[in-house]
C-alpha atoms as a PDB file:
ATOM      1  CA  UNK A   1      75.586 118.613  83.848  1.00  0.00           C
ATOM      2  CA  UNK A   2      78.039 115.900  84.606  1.00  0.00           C
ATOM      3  CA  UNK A   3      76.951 112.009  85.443  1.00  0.00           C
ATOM      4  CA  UNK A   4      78.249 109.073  86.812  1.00  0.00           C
ATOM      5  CA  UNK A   5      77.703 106.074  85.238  1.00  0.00           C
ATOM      6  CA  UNK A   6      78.050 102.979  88.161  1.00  0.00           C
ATOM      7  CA  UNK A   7      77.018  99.377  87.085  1.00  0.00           C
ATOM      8  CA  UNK A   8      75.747  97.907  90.362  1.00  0.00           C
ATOM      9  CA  UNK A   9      78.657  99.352  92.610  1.00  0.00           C
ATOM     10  CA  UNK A  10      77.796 101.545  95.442  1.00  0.00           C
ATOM     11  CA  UNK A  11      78.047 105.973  95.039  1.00  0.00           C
ATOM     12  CA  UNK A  12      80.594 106.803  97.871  1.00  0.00           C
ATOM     13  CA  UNK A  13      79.740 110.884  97.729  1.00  0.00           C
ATOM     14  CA  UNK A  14      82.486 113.775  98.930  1.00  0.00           C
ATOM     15  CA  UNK A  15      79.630 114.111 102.129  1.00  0.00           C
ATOM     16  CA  UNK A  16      81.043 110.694 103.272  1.00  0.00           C
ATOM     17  CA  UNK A  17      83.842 111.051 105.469  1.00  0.00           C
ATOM     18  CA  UNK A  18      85.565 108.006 104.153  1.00  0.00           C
ATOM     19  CA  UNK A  19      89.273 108.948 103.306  1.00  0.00           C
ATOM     20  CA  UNK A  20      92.010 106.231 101.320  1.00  0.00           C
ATOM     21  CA  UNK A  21      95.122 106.811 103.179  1.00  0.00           C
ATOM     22  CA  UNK A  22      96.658 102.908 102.712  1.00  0.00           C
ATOM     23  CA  UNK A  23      95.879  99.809 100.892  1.00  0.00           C
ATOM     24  CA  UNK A  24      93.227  98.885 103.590  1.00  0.00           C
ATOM     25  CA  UNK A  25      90.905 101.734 103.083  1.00  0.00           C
ATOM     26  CA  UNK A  26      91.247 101.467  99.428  1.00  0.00           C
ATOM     27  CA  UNK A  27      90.244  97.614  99.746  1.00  0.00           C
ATOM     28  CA  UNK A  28      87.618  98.068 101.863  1.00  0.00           C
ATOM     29  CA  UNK A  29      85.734 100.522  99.238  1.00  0.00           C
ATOM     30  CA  UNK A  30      85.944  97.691  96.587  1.00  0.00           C
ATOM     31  CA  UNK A  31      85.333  94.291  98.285  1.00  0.00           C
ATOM     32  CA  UNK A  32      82.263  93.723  96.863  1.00  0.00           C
ATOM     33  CA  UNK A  33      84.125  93.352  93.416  1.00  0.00           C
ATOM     34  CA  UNK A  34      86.216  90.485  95.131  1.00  0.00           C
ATOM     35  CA  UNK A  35      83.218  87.543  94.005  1.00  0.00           C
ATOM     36  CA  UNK A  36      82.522  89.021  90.289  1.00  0.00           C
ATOM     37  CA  UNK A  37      83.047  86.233  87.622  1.00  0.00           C
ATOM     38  CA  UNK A  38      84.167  88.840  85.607  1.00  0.00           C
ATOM     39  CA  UNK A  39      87.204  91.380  86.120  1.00  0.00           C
ATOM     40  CA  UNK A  40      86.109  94.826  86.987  1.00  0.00           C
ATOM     41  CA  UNK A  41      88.144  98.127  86.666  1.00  0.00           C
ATOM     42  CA  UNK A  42      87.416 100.899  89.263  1.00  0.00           C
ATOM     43  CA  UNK A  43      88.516 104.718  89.616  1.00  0.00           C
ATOM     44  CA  UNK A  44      88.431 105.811  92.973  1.00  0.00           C
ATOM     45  CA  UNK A  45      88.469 110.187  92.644  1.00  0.00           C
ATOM     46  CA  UNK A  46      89.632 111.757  95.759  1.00  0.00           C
ATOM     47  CA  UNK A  47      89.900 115.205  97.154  1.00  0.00           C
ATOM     48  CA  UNK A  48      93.573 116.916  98.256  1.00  0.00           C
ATOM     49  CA  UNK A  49      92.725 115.499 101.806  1.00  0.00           C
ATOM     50  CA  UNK A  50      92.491 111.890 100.035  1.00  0.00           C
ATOM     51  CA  UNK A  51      88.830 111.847 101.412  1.00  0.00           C
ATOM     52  CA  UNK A  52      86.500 109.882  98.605  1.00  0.00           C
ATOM     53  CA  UNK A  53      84.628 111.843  96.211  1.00  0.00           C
ATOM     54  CA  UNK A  54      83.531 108.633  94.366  1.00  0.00           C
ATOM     55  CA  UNK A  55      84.160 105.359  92.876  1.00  0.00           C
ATOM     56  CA  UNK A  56      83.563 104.894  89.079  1.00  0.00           C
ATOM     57  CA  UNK A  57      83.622 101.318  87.020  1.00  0.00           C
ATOM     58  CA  UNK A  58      85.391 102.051  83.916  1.00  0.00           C
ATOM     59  CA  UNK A  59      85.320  98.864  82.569  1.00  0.00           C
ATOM     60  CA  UNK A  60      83.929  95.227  83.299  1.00  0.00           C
ATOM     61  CA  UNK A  61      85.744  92.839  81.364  1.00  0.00           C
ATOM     62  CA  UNK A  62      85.825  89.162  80.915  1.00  0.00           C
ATOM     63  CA  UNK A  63      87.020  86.140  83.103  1.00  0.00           C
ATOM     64  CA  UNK A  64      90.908  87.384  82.506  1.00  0.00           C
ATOM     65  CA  UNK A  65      91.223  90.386  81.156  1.00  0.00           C
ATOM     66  CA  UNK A  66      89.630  93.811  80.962  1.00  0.00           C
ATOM     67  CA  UNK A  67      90.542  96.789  78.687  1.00  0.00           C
ATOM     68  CA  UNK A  68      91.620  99.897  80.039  1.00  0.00           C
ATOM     69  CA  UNK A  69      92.778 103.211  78.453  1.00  0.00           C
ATOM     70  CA  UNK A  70      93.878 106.487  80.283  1.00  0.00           C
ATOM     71  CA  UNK A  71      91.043 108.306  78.297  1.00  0.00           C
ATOM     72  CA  UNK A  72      88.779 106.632  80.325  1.00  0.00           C
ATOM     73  CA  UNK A  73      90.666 106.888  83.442  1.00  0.00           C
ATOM     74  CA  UNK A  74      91.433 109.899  83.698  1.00  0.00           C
ATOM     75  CA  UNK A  75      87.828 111.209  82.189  1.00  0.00           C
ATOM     76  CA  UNK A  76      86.039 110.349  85.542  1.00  0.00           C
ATOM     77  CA  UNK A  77      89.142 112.276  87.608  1.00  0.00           C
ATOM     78  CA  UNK A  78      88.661 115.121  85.466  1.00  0.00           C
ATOM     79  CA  UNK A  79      85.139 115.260  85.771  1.00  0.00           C
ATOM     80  CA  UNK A  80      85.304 115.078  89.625  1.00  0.00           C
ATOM     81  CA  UNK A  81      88.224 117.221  90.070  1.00  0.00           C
ATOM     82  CA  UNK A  82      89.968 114.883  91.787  1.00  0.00           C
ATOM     83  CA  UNK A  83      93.365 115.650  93.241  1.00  0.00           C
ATOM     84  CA  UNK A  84      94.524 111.927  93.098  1.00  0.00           C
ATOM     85  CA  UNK A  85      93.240 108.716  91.871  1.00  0.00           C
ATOM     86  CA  UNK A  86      93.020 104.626  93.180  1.00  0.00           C
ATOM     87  CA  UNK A  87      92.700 101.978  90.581  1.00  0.00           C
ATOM     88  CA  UNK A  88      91.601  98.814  91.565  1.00  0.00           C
ATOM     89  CA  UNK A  89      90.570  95.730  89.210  1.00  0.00           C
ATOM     90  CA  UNK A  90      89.903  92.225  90.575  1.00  0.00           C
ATOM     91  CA  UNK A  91      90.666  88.719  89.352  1.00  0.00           C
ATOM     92  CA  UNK A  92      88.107  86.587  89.393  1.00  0.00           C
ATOM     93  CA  UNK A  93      90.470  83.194  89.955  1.00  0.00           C
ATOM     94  CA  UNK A  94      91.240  85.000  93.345  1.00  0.00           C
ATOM     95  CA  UNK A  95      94.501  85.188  92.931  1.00  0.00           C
ATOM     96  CA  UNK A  96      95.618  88.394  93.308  1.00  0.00           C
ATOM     97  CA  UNK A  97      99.325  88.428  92.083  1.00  0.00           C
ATOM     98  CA  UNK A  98      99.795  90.640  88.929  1.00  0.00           C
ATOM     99  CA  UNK A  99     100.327  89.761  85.200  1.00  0.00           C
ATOM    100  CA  UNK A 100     103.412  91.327  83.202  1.00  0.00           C
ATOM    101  CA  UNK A 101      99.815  93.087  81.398  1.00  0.00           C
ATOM    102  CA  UNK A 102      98.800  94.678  85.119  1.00  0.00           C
ATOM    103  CA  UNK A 103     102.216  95.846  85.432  1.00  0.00           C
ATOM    104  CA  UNK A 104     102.246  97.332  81.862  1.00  0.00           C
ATOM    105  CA  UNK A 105      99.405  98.838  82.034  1.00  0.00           C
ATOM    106  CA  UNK A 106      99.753 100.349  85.862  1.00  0.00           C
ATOM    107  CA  UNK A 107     103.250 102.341  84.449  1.00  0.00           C
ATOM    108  CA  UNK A 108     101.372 103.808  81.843  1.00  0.00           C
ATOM    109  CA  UNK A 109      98.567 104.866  83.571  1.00  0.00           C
ATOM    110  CA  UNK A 110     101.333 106.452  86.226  1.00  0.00           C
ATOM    111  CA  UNK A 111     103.262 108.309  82.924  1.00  0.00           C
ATOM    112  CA  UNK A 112      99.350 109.900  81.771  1.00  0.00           C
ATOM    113  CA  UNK A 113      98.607 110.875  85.545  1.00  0.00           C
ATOM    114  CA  UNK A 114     101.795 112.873  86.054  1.00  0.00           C
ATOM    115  CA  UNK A 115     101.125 114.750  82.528  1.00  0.00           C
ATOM    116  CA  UNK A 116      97.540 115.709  84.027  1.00  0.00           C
ATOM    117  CA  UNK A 117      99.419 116.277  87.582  1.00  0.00           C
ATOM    118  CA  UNK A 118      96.503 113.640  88.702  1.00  0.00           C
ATOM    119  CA  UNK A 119      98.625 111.106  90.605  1.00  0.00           C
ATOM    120  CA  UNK A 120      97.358 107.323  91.074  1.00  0.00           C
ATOM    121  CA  UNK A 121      98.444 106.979  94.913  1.00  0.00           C
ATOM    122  CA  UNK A 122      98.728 103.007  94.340  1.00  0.00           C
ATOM    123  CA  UNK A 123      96.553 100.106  92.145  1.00  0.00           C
ATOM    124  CA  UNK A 124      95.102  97.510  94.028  1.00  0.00           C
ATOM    125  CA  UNK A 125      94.606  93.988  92.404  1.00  0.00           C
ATOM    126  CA  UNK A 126      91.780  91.883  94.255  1.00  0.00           C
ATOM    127  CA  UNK A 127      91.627  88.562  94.881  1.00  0.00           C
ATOM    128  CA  UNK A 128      90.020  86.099  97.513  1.00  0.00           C
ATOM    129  CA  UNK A 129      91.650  83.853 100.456  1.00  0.00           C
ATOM    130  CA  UNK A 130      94.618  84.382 102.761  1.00  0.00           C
ATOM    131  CA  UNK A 131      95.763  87.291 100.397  1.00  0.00           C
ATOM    132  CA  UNK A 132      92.583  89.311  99.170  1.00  0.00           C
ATOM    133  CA  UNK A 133      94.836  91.996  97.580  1.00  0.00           C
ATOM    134  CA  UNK A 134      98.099  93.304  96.532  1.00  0.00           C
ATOM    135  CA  UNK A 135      98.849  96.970  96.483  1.00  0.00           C
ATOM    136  CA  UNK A 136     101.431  97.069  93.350  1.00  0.00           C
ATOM    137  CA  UNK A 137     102.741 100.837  95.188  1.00  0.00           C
ATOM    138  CA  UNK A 138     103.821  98.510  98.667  1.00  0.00           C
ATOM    139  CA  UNK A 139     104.908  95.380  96.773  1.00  0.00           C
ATOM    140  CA  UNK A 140     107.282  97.907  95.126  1.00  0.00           C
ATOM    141  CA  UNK A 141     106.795  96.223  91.516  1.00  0.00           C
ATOM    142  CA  UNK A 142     105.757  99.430  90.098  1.00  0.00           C
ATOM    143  CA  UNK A 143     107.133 102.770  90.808  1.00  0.00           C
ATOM    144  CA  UNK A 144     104.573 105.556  91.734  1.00  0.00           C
ATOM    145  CA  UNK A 145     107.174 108.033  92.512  1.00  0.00           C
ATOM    146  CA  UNK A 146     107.186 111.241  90.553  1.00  0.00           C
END
């Protein structure tokens, strides 16, 4: 029997019919995570129709920084059998533009989801204000392209 294991963040189930086409939808599912004094790492698993099967926190970190492996990444995707994946994390200065680290760390996760033909469709760094997020896949500072 397989589990999900969510911290205080809401269970979006396949039954919803909430799909994560762009940026916006993606942003929408993880707003809440936009006031957290701490950063927080979320897997969004979706179907081949990009409809939500549900969101996962893989990690809650500290004020700047939050470990992440694929291992755990990909874990919950497998476990869903999702056909694609959104990462999110948020910064909790509300600033949402990425560190060299978010960049780093966004490629690699990229390289592990083409081995496991799970592809990330884009990572979406939260912040507060004006800007409340950058998508790195439409700021073009990371290549999702297979």
């Amino acid at each position: 029997m397989s589990y999900s294991f969510n911290l205080a963040l809401p269970v979006v189930r396949e039954s919803t019919p909430v799909s994560c086409r762009n940026p916006e939808d993606i942003a929408r599912l993880v707003a809440d995570t936009a006031m957290l004094a701490q950063e927080a790492f979320t897997v969004i698993t979706l179907n081949t129709k990009y409809k939500v099967i549900d969101r996962h926190l893989i990690t809650l970190g500290i004020a700047d920084a939050s470990l992440i492996h694929p291992r755990e990444v990909f874990r919950t995707a497998i476990q869903d059998g999702a056909a694609a994946i959104a990462i999110t994390h948020n910064h909790p200065s509300g600033d949402p533009n990425p560190s060299a680290e978010d960049l780093r760390v966004t490629r690699k996760l990229i390289e592990a989801g083409k081995i496991l033909d799970v592809p990330i469709l884009d990572h979406l760094i939260i912040g507060r204000g004006e800007h409340p997020f950058i998508s790195l896949r439409e700021s073009g500072l990371v290549n999702f392209a297979e």
